[in-house]
N, C-alpha and C. Protein backbone atom coordinates (compact mmCIF):
# COMPACT_ATOMS: atom_id res chain seq x y z
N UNK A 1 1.36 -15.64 32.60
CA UNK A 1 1.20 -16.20 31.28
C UNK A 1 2.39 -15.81 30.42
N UNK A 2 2.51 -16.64 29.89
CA UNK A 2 4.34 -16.50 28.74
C UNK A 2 3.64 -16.53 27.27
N UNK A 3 4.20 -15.20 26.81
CA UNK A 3 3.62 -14.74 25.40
C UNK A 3 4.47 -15.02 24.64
N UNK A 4 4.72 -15.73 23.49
CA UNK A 4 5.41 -15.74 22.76
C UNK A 4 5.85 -14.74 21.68
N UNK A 5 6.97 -14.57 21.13
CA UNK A 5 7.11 -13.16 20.04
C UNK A 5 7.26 -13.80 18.38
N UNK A 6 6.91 -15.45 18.48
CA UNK A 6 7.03 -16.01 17.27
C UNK A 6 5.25 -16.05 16.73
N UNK A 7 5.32 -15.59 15.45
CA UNK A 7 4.17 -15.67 14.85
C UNK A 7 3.59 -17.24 14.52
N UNK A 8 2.44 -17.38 14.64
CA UNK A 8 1.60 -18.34 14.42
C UNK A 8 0.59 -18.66 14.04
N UNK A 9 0.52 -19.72 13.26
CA UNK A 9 -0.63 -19.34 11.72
C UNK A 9 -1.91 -20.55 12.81
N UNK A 10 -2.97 -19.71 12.31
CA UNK A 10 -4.19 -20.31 13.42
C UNK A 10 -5.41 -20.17 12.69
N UNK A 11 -6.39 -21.21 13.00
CA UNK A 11 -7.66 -20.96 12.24
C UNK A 11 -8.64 -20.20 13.53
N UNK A 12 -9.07 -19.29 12.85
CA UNK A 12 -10.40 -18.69 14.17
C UNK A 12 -11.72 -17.86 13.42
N UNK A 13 -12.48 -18.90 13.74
CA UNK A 13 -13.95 -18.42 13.35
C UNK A 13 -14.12 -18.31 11.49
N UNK A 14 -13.61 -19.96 11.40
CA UNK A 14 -13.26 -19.89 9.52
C UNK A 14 -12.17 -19.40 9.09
N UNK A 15 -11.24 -18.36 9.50
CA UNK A 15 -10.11 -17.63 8.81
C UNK A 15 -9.26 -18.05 9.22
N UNK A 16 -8.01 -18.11 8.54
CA UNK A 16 -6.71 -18.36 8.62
C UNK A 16 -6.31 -17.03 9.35
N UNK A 17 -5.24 -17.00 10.22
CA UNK A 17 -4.39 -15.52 10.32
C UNK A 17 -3.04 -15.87 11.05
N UNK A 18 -2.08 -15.16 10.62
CA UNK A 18 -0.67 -14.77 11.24
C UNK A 18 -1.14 -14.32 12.53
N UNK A 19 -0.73 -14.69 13.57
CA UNK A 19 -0.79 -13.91 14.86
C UNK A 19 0.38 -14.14 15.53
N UNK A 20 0.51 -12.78 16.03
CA UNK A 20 1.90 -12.43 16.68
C UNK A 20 1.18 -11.54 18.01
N UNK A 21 1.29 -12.71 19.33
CA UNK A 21 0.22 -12.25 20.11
C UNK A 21 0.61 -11.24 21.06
N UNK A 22 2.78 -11.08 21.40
CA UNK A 22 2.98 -10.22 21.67
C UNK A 22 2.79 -9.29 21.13
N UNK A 23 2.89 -8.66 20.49
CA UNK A 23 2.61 -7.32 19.68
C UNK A 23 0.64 -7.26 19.15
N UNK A 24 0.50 -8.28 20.07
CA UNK A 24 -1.29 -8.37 19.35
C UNK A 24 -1.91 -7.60 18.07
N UNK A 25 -1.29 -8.25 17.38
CA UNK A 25 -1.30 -8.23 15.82
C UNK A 25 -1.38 -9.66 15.27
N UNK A 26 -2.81 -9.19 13.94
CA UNK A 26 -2.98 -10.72 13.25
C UNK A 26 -3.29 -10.25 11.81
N UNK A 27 -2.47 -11.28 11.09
CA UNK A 27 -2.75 -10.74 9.23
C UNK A 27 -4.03 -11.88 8.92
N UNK A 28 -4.59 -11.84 7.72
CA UNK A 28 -5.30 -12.52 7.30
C UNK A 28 -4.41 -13.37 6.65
N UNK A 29 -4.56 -14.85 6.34
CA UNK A 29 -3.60 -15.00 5.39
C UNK A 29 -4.58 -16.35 4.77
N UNK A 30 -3.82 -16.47 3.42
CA UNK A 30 -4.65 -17.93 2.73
C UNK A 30 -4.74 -18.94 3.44
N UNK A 31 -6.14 -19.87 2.90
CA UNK A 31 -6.55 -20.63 3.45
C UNK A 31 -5.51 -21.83 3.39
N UNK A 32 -5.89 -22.76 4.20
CA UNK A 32 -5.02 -24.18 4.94
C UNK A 32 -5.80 -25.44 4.33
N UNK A 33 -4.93 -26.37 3.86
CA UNK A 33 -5.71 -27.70 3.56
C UNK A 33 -6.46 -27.96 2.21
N UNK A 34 -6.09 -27.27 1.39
CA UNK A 34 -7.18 -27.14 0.37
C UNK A 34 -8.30 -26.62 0.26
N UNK A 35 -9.06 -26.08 1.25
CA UNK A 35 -10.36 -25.77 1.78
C UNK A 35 -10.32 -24.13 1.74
N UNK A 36 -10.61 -23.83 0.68
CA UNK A 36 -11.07 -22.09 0.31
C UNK A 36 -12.16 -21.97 0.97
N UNK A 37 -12.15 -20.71 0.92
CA UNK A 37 -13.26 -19.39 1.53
C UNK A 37 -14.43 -19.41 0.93
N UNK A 38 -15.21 -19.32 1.39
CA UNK A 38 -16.49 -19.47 0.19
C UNK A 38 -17.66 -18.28 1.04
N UNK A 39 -18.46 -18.02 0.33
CA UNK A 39 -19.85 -17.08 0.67
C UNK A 39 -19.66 -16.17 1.82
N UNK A 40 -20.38 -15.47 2.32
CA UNK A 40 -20.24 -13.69 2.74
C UNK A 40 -19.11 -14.19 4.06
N UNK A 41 -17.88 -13.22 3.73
CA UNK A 41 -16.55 -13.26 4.81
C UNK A 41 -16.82 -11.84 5.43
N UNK A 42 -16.61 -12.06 6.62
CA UNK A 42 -16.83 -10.73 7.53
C UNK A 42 -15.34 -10.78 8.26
N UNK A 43 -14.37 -9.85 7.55
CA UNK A 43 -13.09 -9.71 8.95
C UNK A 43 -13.34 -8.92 9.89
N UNK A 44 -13.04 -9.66 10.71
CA UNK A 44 -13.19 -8.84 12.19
C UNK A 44 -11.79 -7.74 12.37
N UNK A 45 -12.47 -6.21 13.22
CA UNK A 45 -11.33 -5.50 13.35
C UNK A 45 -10.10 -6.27 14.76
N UNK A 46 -10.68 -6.97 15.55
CA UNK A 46 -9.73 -7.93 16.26
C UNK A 46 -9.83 -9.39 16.02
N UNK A 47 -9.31 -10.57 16.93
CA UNK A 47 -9.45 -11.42 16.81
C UNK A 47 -8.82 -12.12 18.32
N UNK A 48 -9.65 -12.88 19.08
CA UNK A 48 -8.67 -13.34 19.96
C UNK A 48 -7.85 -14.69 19.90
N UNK A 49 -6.98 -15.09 20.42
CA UNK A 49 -6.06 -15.49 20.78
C UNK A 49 -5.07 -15.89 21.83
N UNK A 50 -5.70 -17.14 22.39
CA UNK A 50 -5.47 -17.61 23.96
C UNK A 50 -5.47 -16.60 24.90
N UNK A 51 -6.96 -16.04 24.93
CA UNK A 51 -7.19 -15.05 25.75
C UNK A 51 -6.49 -13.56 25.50
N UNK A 52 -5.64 -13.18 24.31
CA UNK A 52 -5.18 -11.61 24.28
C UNK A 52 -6.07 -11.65 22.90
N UNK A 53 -6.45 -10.11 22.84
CA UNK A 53 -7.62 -10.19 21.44
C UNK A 53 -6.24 -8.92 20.66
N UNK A 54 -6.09 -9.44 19.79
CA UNK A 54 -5.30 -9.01 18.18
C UNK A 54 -5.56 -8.28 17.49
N UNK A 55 -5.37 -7.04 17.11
CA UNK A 55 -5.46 -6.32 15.84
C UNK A 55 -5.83 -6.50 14.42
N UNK A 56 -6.81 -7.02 13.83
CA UNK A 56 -6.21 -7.43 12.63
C UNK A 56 -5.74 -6.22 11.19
N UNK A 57 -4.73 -6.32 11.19
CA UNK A 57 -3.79 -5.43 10.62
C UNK A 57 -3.45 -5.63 9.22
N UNK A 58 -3.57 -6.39 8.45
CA UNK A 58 -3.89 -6.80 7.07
C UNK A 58 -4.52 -7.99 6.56
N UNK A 59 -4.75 -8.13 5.15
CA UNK A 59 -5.11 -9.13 4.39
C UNK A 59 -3.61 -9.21 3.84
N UNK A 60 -3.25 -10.32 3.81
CA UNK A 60 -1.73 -10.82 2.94
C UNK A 60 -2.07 -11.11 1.75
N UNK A 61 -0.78 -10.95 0.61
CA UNK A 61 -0.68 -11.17 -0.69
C UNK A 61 -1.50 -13.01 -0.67
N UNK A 62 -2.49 -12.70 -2.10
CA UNK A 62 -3.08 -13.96 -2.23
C UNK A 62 -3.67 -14.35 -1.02
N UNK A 63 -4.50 -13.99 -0.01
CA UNK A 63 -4.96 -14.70 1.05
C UNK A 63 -6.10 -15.42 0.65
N UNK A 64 -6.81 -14.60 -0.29
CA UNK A 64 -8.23 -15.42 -1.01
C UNK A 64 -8.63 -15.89 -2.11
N UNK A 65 -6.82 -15.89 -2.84
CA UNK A 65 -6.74 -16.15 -4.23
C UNK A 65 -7.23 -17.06 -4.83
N UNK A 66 -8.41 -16.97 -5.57
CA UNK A 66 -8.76 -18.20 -6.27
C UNK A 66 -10.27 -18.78 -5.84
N UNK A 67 -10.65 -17.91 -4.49
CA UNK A 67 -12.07 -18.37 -3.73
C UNK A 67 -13.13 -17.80 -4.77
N UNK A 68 -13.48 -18.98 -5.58
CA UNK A 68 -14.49 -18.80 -6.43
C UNK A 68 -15.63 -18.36 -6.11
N UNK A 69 -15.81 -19.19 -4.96
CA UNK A 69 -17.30 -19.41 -4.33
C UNK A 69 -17.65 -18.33 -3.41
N UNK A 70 -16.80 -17.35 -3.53
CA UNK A 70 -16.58 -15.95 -1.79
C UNK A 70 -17.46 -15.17 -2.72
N UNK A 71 -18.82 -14.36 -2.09
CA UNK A 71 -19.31 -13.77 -2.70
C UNK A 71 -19.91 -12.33 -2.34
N UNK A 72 -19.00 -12.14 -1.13
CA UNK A 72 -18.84 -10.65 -0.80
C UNK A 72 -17.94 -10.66 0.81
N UNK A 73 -17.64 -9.37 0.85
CA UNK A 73 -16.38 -9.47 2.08
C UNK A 73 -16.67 -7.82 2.57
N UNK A 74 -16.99 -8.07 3.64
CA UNK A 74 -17.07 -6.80 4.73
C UNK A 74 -15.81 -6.43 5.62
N UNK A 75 -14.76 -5.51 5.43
CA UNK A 75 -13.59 -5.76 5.77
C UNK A 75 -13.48 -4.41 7.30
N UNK A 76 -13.06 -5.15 8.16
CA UNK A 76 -13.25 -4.62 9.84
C UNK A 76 -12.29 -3.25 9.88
N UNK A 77 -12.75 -2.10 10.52
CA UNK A 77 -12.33 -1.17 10.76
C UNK A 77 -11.08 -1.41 11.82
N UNK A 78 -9.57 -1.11 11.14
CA UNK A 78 -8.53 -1.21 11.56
C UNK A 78 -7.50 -1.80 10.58
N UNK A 79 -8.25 -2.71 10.15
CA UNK A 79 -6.99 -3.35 8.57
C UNK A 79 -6.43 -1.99 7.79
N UNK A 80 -5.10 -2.37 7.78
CA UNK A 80 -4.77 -1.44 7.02
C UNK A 80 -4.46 -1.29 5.74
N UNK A 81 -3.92 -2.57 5.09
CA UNK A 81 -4.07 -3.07 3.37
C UNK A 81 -4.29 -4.24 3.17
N UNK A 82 -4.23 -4.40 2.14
CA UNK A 82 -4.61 -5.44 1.16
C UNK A 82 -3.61 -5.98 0.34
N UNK A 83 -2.71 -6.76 0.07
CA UNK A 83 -2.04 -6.99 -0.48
C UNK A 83 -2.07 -7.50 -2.06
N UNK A 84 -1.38 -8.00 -2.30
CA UNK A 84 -1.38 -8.56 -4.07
C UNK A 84 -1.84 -9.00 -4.16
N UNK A 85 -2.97 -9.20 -5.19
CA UNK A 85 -3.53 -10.34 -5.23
C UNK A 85 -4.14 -11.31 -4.52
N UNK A 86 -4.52 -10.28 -3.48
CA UNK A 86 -5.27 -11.08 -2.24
C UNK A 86 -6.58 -11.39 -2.75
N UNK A 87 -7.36 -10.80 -3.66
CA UNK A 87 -8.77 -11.53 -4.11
C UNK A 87 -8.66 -11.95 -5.41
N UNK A 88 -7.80 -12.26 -6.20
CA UNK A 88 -7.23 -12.37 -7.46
C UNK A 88 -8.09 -13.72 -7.57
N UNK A 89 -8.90 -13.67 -8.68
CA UNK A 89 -9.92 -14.48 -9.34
C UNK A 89 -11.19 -14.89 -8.71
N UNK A 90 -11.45 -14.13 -7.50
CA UNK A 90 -12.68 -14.31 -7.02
C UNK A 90 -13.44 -14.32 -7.67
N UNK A 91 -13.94 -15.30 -8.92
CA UNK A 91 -15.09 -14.45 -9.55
C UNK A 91 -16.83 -14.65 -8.81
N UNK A 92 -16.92 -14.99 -7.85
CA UNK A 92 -18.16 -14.99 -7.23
C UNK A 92 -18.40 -13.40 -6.40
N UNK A 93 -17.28 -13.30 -6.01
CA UNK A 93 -17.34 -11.71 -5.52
C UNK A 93 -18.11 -11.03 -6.06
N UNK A 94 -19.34 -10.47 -5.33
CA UNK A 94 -19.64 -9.53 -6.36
C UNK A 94 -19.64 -8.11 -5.07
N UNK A 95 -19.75 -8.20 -4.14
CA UNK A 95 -19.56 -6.98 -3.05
C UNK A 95 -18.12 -6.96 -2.09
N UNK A 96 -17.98 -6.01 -2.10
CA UNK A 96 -16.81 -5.50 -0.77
C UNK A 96 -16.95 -4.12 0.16
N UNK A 97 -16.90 -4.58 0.99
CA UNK A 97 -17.03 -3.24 1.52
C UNK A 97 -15.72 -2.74 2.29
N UNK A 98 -14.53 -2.11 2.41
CA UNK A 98 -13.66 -1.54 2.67
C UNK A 98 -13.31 -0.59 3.49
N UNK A 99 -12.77 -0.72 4.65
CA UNK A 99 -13.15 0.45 5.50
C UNK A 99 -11.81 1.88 5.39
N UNK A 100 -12.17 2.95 6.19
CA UNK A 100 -11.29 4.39 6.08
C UNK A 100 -9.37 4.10 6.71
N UNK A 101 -9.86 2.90 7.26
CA UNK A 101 -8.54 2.66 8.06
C UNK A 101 -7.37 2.27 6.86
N UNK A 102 -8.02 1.46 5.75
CA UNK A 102 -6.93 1.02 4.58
C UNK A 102 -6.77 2.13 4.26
N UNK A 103 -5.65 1.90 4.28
CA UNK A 103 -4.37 2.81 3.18
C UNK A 103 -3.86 2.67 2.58
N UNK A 104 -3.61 1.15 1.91
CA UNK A 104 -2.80 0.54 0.84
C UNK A 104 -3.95 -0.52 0.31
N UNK A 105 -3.53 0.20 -1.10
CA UNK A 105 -3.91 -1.71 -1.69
C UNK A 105 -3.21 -1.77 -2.63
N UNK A 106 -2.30 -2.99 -2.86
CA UNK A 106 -1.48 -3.78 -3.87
C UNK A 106 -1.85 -3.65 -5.21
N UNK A 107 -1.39 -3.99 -6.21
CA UNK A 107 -1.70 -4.54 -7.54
C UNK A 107 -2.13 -5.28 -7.22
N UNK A 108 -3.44 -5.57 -8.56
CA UNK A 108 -3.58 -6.63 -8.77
C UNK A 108 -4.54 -7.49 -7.57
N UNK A 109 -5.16 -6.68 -6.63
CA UNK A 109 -5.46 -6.89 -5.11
C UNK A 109 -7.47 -7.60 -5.44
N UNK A 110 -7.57 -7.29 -7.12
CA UNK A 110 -8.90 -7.81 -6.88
C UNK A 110 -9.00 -7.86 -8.47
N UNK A 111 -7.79 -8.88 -8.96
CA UNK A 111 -7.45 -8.94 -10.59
C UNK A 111 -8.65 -10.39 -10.42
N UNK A 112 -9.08 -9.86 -11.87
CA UNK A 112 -10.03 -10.95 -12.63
C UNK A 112 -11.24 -11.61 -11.58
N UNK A 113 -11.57 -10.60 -10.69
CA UNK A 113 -12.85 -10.28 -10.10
C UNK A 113 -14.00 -10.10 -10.85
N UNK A 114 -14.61 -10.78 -11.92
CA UNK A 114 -15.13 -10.78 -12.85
C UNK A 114 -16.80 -10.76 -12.95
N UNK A 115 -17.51 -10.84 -11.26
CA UNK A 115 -18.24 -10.61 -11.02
C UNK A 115 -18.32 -9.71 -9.88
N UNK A 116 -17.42 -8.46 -9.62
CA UNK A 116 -17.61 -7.49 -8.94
C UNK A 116 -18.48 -6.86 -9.45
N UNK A 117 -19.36 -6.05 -8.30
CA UNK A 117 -20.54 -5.47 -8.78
C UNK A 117 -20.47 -3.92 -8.11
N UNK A 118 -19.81 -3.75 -6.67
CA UNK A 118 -20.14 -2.94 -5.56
C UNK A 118 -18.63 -3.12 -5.07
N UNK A 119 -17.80 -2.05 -5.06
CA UNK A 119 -16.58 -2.09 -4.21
C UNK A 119 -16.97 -0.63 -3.22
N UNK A 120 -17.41 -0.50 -2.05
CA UNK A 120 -16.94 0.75 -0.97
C UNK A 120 -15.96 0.89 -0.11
N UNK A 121 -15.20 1.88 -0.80
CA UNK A 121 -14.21 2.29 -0.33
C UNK A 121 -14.12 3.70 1.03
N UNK A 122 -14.32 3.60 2.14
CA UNK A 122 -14.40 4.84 2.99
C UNK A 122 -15.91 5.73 2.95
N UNK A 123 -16.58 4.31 2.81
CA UNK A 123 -18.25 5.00 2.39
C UNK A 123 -18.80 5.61 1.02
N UNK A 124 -17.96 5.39 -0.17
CA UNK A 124 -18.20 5.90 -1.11
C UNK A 124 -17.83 4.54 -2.06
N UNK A 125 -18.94 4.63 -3.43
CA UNK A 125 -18.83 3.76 -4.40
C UNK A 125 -17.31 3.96 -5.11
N UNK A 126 -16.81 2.90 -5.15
CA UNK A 126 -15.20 2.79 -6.75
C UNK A 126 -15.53 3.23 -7.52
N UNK A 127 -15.20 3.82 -8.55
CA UNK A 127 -15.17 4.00 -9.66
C UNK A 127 -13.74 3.74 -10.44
N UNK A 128 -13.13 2.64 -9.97
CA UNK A 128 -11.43 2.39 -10.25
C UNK A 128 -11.05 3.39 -10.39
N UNK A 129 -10.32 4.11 -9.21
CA UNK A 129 -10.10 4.89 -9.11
C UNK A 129 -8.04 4.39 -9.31
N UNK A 130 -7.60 3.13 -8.64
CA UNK A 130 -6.88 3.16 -8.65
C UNK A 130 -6.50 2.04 -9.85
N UNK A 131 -5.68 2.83 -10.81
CA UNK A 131 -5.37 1.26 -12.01
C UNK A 131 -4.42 0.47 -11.81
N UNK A 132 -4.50 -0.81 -12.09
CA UNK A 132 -3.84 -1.45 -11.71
C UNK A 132 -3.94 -2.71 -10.51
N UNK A 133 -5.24 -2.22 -9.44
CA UNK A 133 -5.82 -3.00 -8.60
C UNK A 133 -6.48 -3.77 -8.65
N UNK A 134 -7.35 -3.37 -9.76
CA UNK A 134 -8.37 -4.14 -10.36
C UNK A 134 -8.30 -4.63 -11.62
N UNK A 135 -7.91 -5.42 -12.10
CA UNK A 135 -7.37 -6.11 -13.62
C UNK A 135 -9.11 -6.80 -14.26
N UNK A 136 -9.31 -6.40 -15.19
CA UNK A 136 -11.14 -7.32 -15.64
C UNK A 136 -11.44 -7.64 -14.77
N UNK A 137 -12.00 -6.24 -13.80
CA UNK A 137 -13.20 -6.26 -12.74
C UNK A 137 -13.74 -4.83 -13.33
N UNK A 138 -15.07 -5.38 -11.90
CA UNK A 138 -16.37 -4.05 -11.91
C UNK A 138 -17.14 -3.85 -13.41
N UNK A 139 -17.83 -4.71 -13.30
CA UNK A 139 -18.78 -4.83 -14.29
C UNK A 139 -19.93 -3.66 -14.42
């Protein structure tokens, strides 16, 4: 089988993702076609990909920007950040759950989240801890 080392944007199981299947690694990335994310998103900590299963290794800047209708996100043990503005105006969001593996999150990574209710971070409730991530969120 001949693996390619060029990344390639693919839909699997609803999500968009970067996959780069030599290095079996896949980002999350925004949706395709006009067609946002809507109601409970579960990322998976892999993903396969013509038979090699992928890492998934981040959420990209803006991947869910603007998904009104997304109204909570369970994020898979292994992602490691979150980028800018990757949930920026979700306002249906009202849960996230976040696992110990992130280590980064962007500015601005869950700005004007306006119906956040519940962010867990590493098994423990937010208390915005970090400023700047959250712009008029956590009600």
């Amino acid at each position: 089988m001949t693996v390619s080392a060029f990344a390639v944007e693919v839909e699997i199981d609803g999500l968009w993702y970067n996959v780069i299947s030599k290095v079996k690694e896949a980002k999350v990335i925004q949706y395709k076609n006009d067609v946002k994310y809507s109601g409970d998103i579960v990322i998976p900590a892999t993903v396969q990909y013509n038979g090699v299963a992928c890492n998934v290794i981040s959420i990209e800047d803006y991947a869910f920007d603007g998904c009104s209708d997304l109204t909570s996100v369970v994020i898979g043990d292994g992602v490691a950040s979150i980028g800018q503005g990757a949930f920026a105006g979700c306002n249906g969001l009202s849960n996230i759950v976040i696992p110990n593996s992130v280590t980064f999150i962007d500015e601005s990574a869950f700005g004007s989240c306006t119906g956040l209710k519940s962010v867990i971070i590493n098994h423990r409730k937010w208390h915005n801890e970090y400023w700047g991530v959250c712009v008029q969120c956590l009600h």
